[in-house]
N, C-alpha and C. Protein backbone atom coordinates (compact mmCIF):
# COMPACT_ATOMS: atom_id res chain seq x y z
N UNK A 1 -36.68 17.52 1.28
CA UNK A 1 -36.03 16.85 2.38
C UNK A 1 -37.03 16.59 3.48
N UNK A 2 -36.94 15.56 4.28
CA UNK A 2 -38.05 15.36 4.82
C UNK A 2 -37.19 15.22 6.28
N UNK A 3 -37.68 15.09 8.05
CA UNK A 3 -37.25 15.44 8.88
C UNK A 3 -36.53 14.13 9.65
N UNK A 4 -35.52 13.64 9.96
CA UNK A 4 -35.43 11.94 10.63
C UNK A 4 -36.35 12.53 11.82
N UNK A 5 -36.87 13.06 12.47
CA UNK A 5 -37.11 12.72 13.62
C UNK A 5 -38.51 13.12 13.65
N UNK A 6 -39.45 14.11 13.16
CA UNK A 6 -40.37 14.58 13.49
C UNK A 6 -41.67 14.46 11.66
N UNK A 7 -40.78 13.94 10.97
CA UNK A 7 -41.31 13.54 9.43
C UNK A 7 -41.45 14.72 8.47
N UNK A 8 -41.07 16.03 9.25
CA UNK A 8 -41.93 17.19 8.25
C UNK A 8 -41.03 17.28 6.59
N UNK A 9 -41.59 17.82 6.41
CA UNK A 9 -40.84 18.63 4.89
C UNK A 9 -40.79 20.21 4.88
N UNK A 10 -41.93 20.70 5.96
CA UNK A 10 -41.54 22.03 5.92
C UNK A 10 -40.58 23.01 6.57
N UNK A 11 -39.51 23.41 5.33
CA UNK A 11 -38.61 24.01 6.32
C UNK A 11 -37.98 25.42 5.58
N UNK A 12 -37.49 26.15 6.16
CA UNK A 12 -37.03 27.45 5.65
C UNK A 12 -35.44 28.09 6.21
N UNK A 13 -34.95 28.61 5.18
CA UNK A 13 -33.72 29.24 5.54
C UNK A 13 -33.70 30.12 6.73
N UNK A 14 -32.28 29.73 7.83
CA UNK A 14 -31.99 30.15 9.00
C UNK A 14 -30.31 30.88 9.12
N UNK A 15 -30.30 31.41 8.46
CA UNK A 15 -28.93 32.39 8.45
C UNK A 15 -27.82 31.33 7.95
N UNK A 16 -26.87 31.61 7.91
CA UNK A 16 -25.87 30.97 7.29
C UNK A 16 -24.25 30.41 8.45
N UNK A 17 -23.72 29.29 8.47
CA UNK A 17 -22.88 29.15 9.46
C UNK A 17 -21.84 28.95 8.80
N UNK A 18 -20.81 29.17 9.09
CA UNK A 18 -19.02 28.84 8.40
C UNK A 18 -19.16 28.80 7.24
N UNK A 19 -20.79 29.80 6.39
CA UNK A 19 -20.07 30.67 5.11
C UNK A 19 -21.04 29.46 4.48
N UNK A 20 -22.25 28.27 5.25
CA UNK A 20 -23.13 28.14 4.79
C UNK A 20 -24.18 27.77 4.87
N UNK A 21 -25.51 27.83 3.79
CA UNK A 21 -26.34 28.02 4.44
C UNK A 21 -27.15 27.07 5.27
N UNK A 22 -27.64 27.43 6.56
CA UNK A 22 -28.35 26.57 6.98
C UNK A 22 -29.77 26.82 7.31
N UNK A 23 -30.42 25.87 7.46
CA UNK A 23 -31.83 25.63 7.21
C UNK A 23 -32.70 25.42 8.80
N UNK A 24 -33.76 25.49 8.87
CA UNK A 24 -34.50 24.56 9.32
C UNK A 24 -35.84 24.36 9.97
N UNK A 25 -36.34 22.71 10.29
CA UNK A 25 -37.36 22.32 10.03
C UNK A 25 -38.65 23.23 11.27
N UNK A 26 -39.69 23.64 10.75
CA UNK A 26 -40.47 24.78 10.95
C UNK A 26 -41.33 23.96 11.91
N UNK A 27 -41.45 22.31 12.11
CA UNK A 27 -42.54 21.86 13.18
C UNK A 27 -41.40 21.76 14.16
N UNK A 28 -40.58 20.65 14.35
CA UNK A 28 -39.39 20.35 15.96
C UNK A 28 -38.57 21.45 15.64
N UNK A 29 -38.23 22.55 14.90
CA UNK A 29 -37.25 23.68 15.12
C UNK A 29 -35.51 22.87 14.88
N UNK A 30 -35.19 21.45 14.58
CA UNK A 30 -34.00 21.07 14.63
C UNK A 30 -33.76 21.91 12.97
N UNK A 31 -32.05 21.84 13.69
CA UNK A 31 -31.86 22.95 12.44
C UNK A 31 -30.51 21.85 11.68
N UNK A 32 -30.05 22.09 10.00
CA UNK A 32 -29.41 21.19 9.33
C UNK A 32 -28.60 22.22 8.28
N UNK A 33 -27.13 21.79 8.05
CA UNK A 33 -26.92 22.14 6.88
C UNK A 33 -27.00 21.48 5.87
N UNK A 34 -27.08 22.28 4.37
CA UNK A 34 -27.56 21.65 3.27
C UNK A 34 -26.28 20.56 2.87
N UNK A 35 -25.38 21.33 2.40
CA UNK A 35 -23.82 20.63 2.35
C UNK A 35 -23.11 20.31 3.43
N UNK A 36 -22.72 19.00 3.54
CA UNK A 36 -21.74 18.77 4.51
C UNK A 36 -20.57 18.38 4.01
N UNK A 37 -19.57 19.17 4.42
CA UNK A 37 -18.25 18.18 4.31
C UNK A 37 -17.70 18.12 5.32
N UNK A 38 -16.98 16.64 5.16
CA UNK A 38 -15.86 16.47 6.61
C UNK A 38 -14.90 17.41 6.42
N UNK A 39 -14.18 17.24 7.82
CA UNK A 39 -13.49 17.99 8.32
C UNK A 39 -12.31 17.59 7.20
N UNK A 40 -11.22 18.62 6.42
CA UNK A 40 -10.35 17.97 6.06
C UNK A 40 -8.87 17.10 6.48
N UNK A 41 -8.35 17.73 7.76
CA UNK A 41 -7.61 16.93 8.56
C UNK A 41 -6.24 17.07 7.35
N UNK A 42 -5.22 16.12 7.46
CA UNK A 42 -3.86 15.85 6.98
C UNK A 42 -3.99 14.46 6.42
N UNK A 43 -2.74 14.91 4.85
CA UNK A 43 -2.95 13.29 4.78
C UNK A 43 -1.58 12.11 5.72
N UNK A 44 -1.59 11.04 5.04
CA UNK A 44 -0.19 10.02 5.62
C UNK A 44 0.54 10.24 5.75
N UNK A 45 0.81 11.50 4.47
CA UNK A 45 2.37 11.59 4.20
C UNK A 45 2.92 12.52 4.89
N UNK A 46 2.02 13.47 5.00
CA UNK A 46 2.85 14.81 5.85
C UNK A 46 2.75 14.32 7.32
N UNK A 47 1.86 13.39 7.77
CA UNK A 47 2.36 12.82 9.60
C UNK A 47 3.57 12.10 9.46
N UNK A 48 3.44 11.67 8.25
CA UNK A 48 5.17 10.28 8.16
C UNK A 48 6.07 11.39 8.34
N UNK A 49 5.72 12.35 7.59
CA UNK A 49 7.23 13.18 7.24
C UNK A 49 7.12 14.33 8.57
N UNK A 50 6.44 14.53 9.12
CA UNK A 50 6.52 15.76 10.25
C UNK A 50 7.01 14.52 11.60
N UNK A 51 6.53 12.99 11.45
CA UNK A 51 7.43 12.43 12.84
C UNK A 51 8.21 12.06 12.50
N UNK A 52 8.96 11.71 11.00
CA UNK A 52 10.07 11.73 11.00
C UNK A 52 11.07 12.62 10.90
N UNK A 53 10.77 13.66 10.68
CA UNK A 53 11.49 14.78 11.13
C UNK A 53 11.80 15.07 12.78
N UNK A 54 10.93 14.49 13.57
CA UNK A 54 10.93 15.19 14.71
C UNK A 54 12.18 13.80 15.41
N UNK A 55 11.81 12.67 14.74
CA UNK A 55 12.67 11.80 15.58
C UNK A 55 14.43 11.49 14.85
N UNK A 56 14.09 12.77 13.87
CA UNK A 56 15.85 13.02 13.38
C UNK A 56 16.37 14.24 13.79
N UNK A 57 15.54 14.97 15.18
CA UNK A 57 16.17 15.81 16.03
C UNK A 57 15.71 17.05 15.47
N UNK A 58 14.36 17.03 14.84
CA UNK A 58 14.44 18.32 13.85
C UNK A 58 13.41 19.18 15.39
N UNK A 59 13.51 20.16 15.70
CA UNK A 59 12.29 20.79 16.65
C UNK A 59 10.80 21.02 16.41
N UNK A 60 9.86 20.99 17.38
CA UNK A 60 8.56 20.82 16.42
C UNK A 60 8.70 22.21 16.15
N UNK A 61 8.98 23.47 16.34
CA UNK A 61 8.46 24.65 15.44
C UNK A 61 9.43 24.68 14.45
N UNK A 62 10.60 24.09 14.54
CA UNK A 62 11.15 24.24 13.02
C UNK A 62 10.46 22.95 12.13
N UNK A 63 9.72 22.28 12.50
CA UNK A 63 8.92 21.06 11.41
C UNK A 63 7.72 21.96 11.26
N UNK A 64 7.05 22.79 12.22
CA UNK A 64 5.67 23.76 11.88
C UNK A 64 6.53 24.76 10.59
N UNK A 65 7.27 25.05 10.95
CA UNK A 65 7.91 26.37 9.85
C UNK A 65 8.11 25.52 9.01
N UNK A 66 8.83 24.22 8.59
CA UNK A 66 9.00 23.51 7.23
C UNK A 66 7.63 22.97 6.50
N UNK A 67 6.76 22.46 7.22
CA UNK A 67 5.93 21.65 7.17
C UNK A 67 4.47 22.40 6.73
N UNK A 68 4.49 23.63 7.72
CA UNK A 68 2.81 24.51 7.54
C UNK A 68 1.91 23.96 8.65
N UNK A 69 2.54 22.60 9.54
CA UNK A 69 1.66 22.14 10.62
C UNK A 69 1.43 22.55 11.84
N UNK A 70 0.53 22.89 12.69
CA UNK A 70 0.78 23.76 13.80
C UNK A 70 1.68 22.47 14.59
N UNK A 71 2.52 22.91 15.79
CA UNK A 71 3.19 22.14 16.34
C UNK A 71 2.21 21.55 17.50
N UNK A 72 1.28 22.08 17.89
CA UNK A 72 0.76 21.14 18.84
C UNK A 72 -0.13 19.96 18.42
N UNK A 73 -0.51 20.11 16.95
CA UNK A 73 -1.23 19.01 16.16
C UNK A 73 0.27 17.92 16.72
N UNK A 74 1.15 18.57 16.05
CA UNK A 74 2.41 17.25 16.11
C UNK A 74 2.87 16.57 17.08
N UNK A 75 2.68 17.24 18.14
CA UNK A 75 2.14 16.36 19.82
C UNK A 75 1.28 15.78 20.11
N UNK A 76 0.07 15.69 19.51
CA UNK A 76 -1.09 15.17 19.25
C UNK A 76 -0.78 13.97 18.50
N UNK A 77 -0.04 14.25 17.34
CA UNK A 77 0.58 13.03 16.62
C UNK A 77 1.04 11.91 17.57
N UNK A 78 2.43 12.57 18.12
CA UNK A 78 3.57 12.11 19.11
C UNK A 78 2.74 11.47 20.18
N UNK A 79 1.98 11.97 20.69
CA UNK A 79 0.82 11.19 21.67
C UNK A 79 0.29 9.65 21.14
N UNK A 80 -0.42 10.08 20.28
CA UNK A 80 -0.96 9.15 19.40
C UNK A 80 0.40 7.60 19.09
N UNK A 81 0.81 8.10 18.71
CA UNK A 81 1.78 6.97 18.23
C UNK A 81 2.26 6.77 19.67
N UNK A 82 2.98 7.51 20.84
CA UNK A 82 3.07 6.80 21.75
C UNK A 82 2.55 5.72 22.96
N UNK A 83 1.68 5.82 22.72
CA UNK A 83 0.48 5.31 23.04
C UNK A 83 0.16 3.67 22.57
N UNK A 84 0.83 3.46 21.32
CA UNK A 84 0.91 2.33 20.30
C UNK A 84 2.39 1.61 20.95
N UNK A 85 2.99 2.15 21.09
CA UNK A 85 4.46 1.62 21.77
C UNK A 85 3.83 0.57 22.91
N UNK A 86 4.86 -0.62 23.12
CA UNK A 86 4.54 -1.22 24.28
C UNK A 86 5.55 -0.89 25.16
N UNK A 87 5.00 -1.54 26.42
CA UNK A 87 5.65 -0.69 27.73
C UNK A 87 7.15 -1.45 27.69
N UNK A 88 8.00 -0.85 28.43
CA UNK A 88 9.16 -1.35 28.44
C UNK A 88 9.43 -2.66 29.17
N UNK A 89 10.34 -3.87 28.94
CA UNK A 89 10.55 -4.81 29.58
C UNK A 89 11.10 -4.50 30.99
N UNK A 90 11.12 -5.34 32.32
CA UNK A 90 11.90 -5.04 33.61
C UNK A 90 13.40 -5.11 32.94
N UNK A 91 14.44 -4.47 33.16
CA UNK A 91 15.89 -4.91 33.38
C UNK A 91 16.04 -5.34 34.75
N UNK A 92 16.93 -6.67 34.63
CA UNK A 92 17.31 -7.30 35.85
C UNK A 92 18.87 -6.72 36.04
N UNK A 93 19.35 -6.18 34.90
CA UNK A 93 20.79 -6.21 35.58
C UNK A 93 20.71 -4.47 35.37
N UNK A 94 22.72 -4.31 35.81
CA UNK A 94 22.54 -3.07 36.30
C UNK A 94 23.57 -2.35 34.50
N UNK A 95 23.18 -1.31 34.02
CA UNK A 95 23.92 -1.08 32.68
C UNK A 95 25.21 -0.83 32.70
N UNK A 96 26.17 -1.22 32.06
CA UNK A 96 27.35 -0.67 32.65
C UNK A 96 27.64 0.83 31.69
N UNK A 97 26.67 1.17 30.90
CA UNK A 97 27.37 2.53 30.32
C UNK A 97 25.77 3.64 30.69
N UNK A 98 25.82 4.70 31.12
CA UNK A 98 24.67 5.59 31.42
C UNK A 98 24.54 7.02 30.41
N UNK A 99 23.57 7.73 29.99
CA UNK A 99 23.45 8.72 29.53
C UNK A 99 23.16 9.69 29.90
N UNK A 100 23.32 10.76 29.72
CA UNK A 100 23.01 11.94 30.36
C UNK A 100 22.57 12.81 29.61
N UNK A 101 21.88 13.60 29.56
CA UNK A 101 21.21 14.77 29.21
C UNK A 101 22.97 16.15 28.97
N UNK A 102 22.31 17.35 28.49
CA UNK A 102 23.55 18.21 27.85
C UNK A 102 23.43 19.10 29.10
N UNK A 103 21.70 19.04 30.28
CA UNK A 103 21.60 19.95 30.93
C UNK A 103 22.75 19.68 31.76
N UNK A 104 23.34 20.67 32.75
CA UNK A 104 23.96 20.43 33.66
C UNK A 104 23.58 21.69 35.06
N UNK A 105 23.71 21.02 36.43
CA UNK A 105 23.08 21.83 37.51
C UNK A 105 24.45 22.20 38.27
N UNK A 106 24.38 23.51 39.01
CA UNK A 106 25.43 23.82 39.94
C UNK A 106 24.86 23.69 41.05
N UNK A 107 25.33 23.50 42.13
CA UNK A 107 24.62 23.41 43.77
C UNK A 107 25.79 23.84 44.31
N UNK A 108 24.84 25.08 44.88
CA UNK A 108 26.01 25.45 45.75
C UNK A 108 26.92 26.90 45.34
N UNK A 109 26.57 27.26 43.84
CA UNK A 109 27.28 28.10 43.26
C UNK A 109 27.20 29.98 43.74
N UNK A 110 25.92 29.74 44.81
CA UNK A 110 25.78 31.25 45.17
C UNK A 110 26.68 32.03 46.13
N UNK A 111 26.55 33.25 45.40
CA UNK A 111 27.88 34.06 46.51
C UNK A 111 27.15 34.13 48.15
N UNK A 112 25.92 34.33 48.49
CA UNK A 112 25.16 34.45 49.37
C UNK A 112 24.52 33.27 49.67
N UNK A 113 24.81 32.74 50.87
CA UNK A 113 23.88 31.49 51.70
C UNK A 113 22.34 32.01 51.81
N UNK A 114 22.37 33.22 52.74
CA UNK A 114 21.28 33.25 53.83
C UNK A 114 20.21 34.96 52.89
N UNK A 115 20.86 35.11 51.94
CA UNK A 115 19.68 36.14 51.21
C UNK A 115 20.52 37.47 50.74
N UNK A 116 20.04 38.46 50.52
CA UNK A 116 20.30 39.48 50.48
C UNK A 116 21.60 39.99 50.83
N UNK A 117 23.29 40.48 50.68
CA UNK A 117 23.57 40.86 51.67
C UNK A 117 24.05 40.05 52.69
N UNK A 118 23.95 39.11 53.19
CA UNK A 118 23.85 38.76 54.43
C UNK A 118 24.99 37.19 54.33
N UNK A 119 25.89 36.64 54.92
CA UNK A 119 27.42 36.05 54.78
C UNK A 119 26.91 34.91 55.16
């Protein structure tokens, strides 16, 4: 093997990283592993099937528990694809039907105004 940057060929084993070995060149000191592989990552099918799970109400740690995917990869996903969405059009008019969320707030519900104790 010869060096891209400095031309040498002479080079010698330098301990081993993530189980392999790495090398390197004895004139510029840049160091190389012998084998490379990419990273393996996920394939199509399990992102198709972990966002479609998530957009049929499934939760991301119950799609990590079905799936084997960590759930913040799947936000990473969810990012990703949102991002691809275009922005929403203006509405000019006003809707006549509204939605609401399941949360619901009380105001006002405390036995105590002013703290502690105190009427």
């Amino acid at each position: 093997m010869q060096c891209p940057y400095c031309a040498s060929t002479e080079i010698r084993k330098n301990g081993k990283r993530r189980g392999k070995q790495n090398h390197i060149y004895v004139n510029c000191g840049r160091q190389f592993i012998d084998v490379y592989s990419p990273a393996k990552g996920y394939s199509d099918q399990i992102k198709q099937e972990c966002l479609r799970s998530y957009v049929n109400g499934m939760g991301l740690r119950a799609i990590e528990r079905d799936k084997g995917v960590d759930h913040t990869t799947i936000i990473y996903w969810l990012k990703q694809i949102g991002e691809q969405l275009p922005d929403t059009p203006p509405i000019n008019e006003i809707p006549e039907v509204g939605e609401l969320d399941e949360l619901e707030t009380f105001v006002g519900s405390k036995k105590t105004k002013f703290g502690c104790r105190q009427q």
